[in-house]
Protein backbone atom coordinates (compact mmCIF):
# COMPACT_ATOMS: atom_id res chain seq x y z
CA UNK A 1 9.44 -23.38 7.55
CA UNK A 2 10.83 -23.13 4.25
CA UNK A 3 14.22 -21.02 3.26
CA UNK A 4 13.28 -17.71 0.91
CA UNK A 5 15.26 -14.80 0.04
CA UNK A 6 14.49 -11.66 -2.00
CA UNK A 7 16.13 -7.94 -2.76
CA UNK A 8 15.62 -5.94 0.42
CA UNK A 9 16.16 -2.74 -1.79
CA UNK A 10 14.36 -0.88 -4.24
CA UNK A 11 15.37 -1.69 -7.82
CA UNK A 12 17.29 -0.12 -10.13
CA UNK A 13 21.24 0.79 -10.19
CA UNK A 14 22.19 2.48 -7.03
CA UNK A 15 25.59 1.93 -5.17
CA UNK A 16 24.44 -1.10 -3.21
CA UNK A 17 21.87 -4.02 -3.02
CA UNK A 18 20.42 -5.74 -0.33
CA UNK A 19 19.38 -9.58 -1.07
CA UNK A 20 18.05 -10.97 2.22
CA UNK A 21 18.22 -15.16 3.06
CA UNK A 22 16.07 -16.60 5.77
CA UNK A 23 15.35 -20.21 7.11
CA UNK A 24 16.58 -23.61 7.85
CA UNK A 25 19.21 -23.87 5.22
CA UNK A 26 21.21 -20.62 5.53
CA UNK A 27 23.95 -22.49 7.33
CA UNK A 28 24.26 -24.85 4.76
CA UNK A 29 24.01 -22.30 1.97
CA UNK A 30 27.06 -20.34 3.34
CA UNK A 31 28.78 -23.47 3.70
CA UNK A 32 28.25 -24.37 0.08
CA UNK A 33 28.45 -21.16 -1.36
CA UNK A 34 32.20 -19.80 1.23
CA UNK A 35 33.19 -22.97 2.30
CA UNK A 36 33.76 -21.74 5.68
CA UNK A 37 31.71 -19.95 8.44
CA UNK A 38 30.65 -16.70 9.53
CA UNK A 39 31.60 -14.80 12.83
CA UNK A 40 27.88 -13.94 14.10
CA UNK A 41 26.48 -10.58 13.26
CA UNK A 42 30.08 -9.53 11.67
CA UNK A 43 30.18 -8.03 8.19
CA UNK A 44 32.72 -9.69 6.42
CA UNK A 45 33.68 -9.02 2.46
CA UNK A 46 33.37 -12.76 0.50
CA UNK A 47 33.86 -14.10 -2.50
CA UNK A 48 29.93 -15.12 -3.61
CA UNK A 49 30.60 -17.78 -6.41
CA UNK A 50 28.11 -20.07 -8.02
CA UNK A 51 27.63 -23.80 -7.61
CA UNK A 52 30.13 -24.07 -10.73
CA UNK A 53 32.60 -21.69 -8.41
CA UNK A 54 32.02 -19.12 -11.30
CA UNK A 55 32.38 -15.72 -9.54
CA UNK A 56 28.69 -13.69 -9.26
CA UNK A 57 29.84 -10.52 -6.91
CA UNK A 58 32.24 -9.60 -4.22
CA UNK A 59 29.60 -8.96 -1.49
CA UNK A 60 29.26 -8.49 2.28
CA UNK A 61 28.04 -10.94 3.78
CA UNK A 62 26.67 -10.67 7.38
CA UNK A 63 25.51 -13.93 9.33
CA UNK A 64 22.27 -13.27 11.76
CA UNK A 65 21.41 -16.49 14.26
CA UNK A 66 18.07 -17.23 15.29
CA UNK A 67 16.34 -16.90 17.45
CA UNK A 68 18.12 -13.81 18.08
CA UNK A 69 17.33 -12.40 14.56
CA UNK A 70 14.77 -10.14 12.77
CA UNK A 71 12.31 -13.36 11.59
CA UNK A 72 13.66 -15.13 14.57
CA UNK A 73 15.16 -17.90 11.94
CA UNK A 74 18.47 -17.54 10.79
CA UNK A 75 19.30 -14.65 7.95
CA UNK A 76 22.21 -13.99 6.16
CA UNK A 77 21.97 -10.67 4.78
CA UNK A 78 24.26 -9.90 1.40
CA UNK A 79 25.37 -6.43 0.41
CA UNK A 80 25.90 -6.30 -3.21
CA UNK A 81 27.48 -4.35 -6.14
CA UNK A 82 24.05 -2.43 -6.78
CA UNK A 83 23.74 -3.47 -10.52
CA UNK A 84 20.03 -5.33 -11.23
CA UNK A 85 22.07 -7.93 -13.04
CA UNK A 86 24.16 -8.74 -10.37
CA UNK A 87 21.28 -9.28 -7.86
CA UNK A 88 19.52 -11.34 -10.63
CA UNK A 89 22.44 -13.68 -10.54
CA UNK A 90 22.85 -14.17 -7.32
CA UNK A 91 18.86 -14.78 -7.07
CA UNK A 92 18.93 -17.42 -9.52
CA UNK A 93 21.94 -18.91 -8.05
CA UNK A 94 19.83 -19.06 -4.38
CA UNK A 95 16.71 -20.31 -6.73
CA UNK A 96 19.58 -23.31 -8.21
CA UNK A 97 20.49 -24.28 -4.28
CA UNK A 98 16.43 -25.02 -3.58
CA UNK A 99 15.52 -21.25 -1.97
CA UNK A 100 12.47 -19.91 -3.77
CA UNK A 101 11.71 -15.90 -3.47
CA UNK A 102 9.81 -14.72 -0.40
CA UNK A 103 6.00 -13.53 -0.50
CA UNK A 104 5.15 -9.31 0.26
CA UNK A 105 5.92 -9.25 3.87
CA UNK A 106 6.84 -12.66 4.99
CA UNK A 107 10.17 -11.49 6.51
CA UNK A 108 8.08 -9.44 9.53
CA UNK A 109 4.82 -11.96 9.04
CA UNK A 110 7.58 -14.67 10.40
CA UNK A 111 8.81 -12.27 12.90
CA UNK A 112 5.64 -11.82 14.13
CA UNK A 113 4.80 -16.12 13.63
CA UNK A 114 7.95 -16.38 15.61
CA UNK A 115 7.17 -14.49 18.59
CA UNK A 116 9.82 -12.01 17.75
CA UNK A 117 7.60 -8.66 16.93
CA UNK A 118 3.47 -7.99 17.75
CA UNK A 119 1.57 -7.89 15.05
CA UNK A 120 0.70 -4.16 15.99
CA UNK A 121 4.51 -3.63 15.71
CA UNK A 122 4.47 -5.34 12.43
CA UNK A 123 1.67 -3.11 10.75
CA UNK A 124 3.66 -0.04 12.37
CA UNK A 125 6.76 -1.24 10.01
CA UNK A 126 4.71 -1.28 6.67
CA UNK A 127 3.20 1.91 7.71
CA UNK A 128 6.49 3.45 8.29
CA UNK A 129 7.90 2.13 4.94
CA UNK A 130 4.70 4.21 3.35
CA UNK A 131 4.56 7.29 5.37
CA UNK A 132 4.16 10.51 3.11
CA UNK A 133 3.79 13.07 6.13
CA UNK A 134 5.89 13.57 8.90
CA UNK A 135 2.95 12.98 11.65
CA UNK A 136 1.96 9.82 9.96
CA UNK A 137 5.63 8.16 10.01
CA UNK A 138 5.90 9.53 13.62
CA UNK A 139 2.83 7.58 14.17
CA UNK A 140 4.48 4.72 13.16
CA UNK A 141 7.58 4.99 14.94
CA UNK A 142 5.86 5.59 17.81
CA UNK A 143 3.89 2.09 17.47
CA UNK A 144 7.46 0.34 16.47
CA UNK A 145 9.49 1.80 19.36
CA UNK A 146 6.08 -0.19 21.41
CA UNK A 147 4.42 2.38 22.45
CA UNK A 148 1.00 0.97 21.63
CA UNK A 149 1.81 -2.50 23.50
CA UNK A 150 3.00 -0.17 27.04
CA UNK A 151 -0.67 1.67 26.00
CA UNK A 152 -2.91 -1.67 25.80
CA UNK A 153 -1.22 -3.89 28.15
CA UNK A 154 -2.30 -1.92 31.67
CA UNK A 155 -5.99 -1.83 30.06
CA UNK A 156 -6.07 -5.50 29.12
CA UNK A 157 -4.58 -6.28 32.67
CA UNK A 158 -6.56 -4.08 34.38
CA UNK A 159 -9.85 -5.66 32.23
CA UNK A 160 -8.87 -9.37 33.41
CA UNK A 161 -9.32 -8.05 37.24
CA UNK A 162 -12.28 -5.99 36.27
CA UNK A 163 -13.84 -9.40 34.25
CA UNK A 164 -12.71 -11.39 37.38
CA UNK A 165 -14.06 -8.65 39.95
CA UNK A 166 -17.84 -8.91 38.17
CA UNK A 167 -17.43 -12.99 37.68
CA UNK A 168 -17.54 -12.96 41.29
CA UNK A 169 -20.19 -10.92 41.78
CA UNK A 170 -22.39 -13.13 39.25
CA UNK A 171 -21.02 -16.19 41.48
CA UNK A 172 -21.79 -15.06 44.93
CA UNK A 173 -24.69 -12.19 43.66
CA UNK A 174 -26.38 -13.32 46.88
CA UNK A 175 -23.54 -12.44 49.17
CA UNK A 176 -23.46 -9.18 51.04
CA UNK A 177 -19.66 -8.92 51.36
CA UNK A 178 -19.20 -9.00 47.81
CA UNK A 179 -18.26 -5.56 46.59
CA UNK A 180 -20.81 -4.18 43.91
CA UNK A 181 -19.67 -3.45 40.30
CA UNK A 182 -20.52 0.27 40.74
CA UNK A 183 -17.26 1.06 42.08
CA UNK A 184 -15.37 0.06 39.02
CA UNK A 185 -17.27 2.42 36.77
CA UNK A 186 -14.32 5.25 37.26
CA UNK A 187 -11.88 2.69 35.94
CA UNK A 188 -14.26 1.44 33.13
CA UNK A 189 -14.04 5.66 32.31
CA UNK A 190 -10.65 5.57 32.51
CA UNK A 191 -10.25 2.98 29.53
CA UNK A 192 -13.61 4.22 27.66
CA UNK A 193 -11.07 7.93 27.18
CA UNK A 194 -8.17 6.33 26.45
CA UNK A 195 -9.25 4.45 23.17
CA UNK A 196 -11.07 7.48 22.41
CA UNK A 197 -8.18 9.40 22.49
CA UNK A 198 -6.28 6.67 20.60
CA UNK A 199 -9.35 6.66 17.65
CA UNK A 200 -9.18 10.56 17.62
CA UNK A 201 -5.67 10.27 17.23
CA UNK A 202 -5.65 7.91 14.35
CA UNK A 203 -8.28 10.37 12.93
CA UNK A 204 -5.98 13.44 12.57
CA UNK A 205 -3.06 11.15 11.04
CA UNK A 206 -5.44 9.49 8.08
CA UNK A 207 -6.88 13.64 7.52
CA UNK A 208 -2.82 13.88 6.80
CA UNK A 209 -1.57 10.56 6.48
CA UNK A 210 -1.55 11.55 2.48
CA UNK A 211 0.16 14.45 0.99
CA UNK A 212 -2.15 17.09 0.59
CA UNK A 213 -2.50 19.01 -2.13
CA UNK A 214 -2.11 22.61 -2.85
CA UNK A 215 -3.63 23.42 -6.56
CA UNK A 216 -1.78 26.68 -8.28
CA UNK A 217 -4.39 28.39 -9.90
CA UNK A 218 -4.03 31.88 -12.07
CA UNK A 219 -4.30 33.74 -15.47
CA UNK A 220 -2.40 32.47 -18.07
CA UNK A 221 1.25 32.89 -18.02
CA UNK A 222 1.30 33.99 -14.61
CA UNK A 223 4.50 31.66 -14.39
CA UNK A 224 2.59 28.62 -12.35
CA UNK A 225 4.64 26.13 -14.17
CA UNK A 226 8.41 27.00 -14.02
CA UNK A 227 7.13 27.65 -9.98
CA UNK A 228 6.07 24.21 -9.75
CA UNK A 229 9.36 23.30 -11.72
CA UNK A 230 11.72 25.54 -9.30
CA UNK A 231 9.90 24.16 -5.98
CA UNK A 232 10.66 20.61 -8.21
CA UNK A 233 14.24 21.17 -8.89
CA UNK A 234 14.08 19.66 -12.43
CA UNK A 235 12.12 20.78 -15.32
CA UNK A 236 9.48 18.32 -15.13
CA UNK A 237 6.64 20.29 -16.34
CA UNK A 238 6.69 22.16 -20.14
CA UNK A 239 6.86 25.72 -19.89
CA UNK A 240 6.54 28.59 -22.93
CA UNK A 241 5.81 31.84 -23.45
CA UNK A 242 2.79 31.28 -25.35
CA UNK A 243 -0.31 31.72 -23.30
CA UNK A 244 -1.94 28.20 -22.39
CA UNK A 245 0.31 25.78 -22.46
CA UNK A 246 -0.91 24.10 -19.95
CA UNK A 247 -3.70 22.33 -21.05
CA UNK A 248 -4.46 19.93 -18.17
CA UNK A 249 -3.79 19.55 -14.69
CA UNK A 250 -0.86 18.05 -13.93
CA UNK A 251 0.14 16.19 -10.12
CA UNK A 252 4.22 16.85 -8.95
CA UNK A 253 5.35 15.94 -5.51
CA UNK A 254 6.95 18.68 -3.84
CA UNK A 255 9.68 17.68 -0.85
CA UNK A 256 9.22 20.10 1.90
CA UNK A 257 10.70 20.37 6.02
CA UNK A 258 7.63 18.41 7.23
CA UNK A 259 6.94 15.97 4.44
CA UNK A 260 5.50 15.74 0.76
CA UNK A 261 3.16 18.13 -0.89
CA UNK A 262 1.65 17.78 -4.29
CA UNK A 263 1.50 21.02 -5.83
CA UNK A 264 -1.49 20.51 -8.85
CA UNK A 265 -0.37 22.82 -11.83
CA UNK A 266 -3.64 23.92 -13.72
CA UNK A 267 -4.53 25.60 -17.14
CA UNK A 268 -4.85 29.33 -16.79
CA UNK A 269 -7.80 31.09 -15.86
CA UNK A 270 -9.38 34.28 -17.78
CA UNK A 271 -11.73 34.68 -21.08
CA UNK A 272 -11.35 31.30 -22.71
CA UNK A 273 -9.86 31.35 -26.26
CA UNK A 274 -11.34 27.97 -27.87
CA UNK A 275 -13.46 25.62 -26.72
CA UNK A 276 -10.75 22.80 -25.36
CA UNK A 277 -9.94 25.81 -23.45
CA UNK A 278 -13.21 26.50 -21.92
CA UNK A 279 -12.79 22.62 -20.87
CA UNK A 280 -9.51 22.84 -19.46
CA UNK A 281 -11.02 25.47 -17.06
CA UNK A 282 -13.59 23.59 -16.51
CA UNK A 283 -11.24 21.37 -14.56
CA UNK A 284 -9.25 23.61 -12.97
CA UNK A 285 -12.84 24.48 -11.28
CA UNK A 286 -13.17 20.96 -10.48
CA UNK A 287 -9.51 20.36 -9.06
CA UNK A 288 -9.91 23.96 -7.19
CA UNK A 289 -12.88 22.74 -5.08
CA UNK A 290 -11.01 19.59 -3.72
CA UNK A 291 -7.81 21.58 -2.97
CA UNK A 292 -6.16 21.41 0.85
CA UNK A 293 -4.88 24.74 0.13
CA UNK A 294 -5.60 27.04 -3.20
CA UNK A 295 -2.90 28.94 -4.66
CA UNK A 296 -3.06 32.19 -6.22
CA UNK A 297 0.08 32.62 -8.71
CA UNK A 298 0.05 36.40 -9.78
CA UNK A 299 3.03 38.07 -11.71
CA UNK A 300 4.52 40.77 -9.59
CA UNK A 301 4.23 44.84 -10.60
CA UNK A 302 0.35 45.03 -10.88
CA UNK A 303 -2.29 44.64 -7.97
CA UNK A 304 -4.99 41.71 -8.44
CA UNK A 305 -7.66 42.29 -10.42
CA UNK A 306 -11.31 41.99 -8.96
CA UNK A 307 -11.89 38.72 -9.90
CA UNK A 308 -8.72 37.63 -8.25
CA UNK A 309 -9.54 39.41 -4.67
CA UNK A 310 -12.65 37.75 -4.96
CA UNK A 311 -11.11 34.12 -5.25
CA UNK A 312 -8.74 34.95 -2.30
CA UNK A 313 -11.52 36.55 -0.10
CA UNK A 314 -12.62 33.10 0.77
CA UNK A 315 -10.65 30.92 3.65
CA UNK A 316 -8.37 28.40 2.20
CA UNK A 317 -6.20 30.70 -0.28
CA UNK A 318 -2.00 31.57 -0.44
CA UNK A 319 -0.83 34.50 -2.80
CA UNK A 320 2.26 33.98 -4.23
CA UNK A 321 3.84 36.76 -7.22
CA UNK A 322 6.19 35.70 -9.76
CA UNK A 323 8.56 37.54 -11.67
CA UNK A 324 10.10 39.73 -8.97
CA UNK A 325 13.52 39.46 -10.86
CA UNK A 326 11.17 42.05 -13.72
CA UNK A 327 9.87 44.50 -11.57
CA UNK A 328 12.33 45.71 -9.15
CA UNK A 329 11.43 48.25 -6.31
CA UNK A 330 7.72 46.77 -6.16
CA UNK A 331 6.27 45.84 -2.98
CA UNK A 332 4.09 43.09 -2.23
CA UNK A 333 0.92 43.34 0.08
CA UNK A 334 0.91 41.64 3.74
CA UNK A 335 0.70 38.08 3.43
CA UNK A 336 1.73 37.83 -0.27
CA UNK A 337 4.72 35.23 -0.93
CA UNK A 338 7.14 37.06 -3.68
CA UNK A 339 9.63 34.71 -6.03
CA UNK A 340 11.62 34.77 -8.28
CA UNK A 341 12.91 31.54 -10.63
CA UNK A 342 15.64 32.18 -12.17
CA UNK A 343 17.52 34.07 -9.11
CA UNK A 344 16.03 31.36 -6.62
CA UNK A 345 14.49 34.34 -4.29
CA UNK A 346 11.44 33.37 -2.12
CA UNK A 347 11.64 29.18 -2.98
CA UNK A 348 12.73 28.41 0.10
CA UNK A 349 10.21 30.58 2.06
CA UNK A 350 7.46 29.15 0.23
CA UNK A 351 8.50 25.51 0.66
CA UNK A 352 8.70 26.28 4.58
CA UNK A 353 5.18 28.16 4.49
CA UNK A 354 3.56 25.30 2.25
CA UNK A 355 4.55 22.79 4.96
CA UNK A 356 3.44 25.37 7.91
CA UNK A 357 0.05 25.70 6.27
CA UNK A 358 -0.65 21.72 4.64
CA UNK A 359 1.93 19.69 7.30
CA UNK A 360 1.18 20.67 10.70
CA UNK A 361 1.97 18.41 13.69
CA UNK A 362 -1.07 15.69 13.84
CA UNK A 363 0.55 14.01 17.05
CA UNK A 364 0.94 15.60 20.99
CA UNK A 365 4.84 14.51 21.76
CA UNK A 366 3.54 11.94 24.15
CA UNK A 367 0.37 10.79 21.93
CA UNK A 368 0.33 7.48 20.21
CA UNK A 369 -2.01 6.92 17.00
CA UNK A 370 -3.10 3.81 15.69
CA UNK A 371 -2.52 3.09 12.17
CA UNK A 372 -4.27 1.04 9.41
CA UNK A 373 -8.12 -0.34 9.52
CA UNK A 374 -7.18 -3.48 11.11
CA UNK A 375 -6.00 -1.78 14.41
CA UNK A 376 -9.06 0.92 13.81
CA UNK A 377 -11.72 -1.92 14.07
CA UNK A 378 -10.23 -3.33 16.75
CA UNK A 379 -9.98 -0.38 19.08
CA UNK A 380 -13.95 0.70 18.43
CA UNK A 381 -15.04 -3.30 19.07
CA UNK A 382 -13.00 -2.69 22.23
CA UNK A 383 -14.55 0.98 22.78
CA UNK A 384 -17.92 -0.67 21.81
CA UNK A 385 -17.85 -3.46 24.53
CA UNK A 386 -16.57 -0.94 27.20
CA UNK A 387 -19.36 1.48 26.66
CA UNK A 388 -21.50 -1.72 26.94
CA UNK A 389 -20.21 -2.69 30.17
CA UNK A 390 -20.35 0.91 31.72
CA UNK A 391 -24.22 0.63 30.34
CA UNK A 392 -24.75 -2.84 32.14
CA UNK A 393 -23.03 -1.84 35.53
CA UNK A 394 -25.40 1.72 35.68
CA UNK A 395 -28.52 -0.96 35.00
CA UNK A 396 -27.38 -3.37 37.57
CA UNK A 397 -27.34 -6.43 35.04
CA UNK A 398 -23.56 -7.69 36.47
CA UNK A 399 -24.02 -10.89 34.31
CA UNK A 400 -24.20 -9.04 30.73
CA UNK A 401 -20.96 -6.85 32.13
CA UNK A 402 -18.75 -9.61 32.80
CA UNK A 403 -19.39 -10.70 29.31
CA UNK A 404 -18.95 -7.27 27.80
CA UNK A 405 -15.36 -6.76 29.75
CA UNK A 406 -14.63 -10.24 28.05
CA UNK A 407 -15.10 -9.08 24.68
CA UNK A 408 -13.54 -5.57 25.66
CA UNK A 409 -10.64 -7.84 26.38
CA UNK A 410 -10.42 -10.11 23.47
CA UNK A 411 -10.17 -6.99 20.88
CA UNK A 412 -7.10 -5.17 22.72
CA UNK A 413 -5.47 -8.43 22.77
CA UNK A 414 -6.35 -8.86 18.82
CA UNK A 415 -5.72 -4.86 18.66
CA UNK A 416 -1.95 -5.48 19.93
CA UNK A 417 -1.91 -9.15 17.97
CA UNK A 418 -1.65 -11.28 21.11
CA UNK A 419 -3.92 -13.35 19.05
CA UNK A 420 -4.12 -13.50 15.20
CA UNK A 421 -5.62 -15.85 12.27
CA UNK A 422 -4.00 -17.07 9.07
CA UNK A 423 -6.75 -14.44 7.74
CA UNK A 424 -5.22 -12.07 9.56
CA UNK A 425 -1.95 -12.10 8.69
CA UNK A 426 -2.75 -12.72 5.44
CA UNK A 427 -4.66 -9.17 5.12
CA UNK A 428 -1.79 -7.72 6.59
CA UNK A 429 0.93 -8.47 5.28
CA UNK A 430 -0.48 -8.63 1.43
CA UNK A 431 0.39 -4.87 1.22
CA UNK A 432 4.37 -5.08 2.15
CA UNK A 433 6.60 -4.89 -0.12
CA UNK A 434 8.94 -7.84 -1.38
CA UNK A 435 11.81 -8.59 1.07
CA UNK A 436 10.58 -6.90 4.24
């Protein structure tokens, strides 16, 4: 294979960058570049100078050897001065030595080329990288940490013996001492739950593999922007004392204890004054009815009006009052969240009751989920072709249910990656980022 490198880290200016080496020549490019060699996996601060000895950065450099490395190829790994033009030099200085700039993924495809990480494992690190829920990056750490492989690999070795067990029957169908296949059926049962159980898992992490969205919906000037700006912490979205401001909704993601939520802030309902505002409300109808959780923003010191009971009547709503720094002594009804933005009271609460009620826990602590439509597809071909044998046994037709344990076989293995195509890979790893 060929030597690449690219910026493990996001851009921008930050305190450090990441530019990542792998390949043949990484021995020779230290050589070249510090003139001496590195104590394996050992940090150690160097002078990084170009071919002209004209100093780029004073880095940390850290050697990896293969085969005994992340790609299974030699890395060096350098830890820069995180200014974007001091990792631009020293990528043009590794583009000068010969070392063009890796494609999305190809540090974990060659990992996974190289026998150093299933290709389950390496779909598991992309969607880690792009979790936005706490249940869906536990799903992927659970896959990572291998829990998927210690799943699949008693059902694929139990499926050889079962494919082996009805061969022999199809062989010898004439011979009385060979066992029948009904007697594997509570086995075949076995296996038909637990990719059900994997598929239902992988189920409730895509309902929440996203972060939901809770809309904030109320009359005008009820305060639903400087909320969505407190939860925020930065004054993201325009805010005045003049009635209808907002004019359209607007999307803000909200950090919470479980994971992101995007709070949608919407124009102000009530007696429209104009016609663009008839059409902003118009939306907020629209964005309303696709809602994960509806939220009822209501000034403190007055009790709802009738068309507000009415909206929160239904299943699906949270009332929160603003204000409470104006109306002191006032008491809120059960099951009404009370704030107030410029003392801070109540933000907290309602980040921790936004998460309760949009975040919950997708994943039993000993569950395991599958993630992405690759492994998906795999696991119903495999659930498909079980339910097909089970069908065959019960009908006596041994011949078609060695066949159908095959296949059963053939997609766990391409479920885990035991076996993958250039195709494959290809529609896997298209969606990583640069450098990983």
């Amino acid at each position: 294979m060929t030597t690449v490198c690219a910026p493990a880290t996001a851009p921008g200016r930050a305190a450090l960058a990441v530019v990542r080496i792998t390949g043949p020549d990484v021995p020779l490019l230290i050589e070249s570049r510090l003139g001496r060699k590195l104590t394996d996996r050992r940090s150690t601060l160097v002078r990084w100078a170009s071919a002209t000895g004209a100093l780029i950065d004073q880095a940390v450099a850290t050697y990896f050897p293969g085969p005994n490395s992340y790609t299974g190829e030699d890395i060096l790994e350098l830890s820069l001065h995180g200014n974007p033009l001091v990792v631009r030099a020293v990528l043009e200085d590794l583009h000068g030595f010969g070392i063009a700039l890796a494609a999305p993924g190809e540090f974990t495809r060659r990992a996974v080329e190289n026998g150093r990480m299933e290709l389950s494992r390496a779909e598991s690190v992309g969607a880690l990288i792009q979790a936005e829920t706490a249940s869906s990056l536990e799903a992927a750490r659970r896959i990572l940490s291998g829990g998927l492989s210690s799943l699949i690999e008693p059902l694929r070795s139990r499926l050889i013996e079962l494919s082996a067990r009805l061969e022999l029957e199809v062989d010898f169908a004439e011979e009385d001492a060979v066992p029948g296949g009904q007697e594997l059926l509570p086995w075949v049962e076995e296996a038909i739950g637990a990719l059900e159980r994997l598929l239902q898992a992988q189920e409730r992490i895509e309902a929440r593999g996203h972060a939901p969205r809770a809309v904030l919906v109320g009359s005008p000037n009820a305060g639903k922007s400087s909320l969505a700006n407190a939860l925020l912490g930065e004054d993201r979205l325009l805010v005045s004392p003049v009635a209808g401001t907002t004019r359209d909704w607007v999307e803000i993601a909200i950090p919470t204890p479980k994971g992101t939520v995007v709070l949608v802030d919407t124009a102000g309902l009530g007696d429209p004054r104009d016609e663009l505002d008839a059409l902003a409300q118009e939306r907020t109808r629209e964005v309303l009815a696709k809602a994960a959780l509806r939220v009822l923003v209501a000034e403190a010191g007055r009790p709802l009006d009738i068309r507000e009971r009415q909206m929160v009547s239904e299943p699906g709503w949270l009332v929160v009052r603003t204000k409470a720094d104006l109306h002191e002594g006032w008491q809120a009804e059960e099951n009404e969240g009370v704030v107030s933005v410029p003392t801070g009271m109540g933000l907290i609460g309602l980040r921790e009751r936004l998460a309760e009620l949009l975040l919950e826990d997708a994943l039993a602590p000993e569950e395991i989920g599958l993630v992405g439509a690759r492994q998906r597809q795999e696991a119903r071909s495999a659930l498909a072709s079980l339910e097909a044998t089970r069908t065959a046994i019960q009908a006596g037709k041994v011949e078609i249910a060695a066949w159908e344990a095959r296949q059963a076989r053939v997609s766990l293995e391409e479920l885990v990656g035991f076996v993958a195509s250039d195709q494959i890979l290809e529609a896997v790893f298209s969606s990583f980022c640069i450098g990983k």
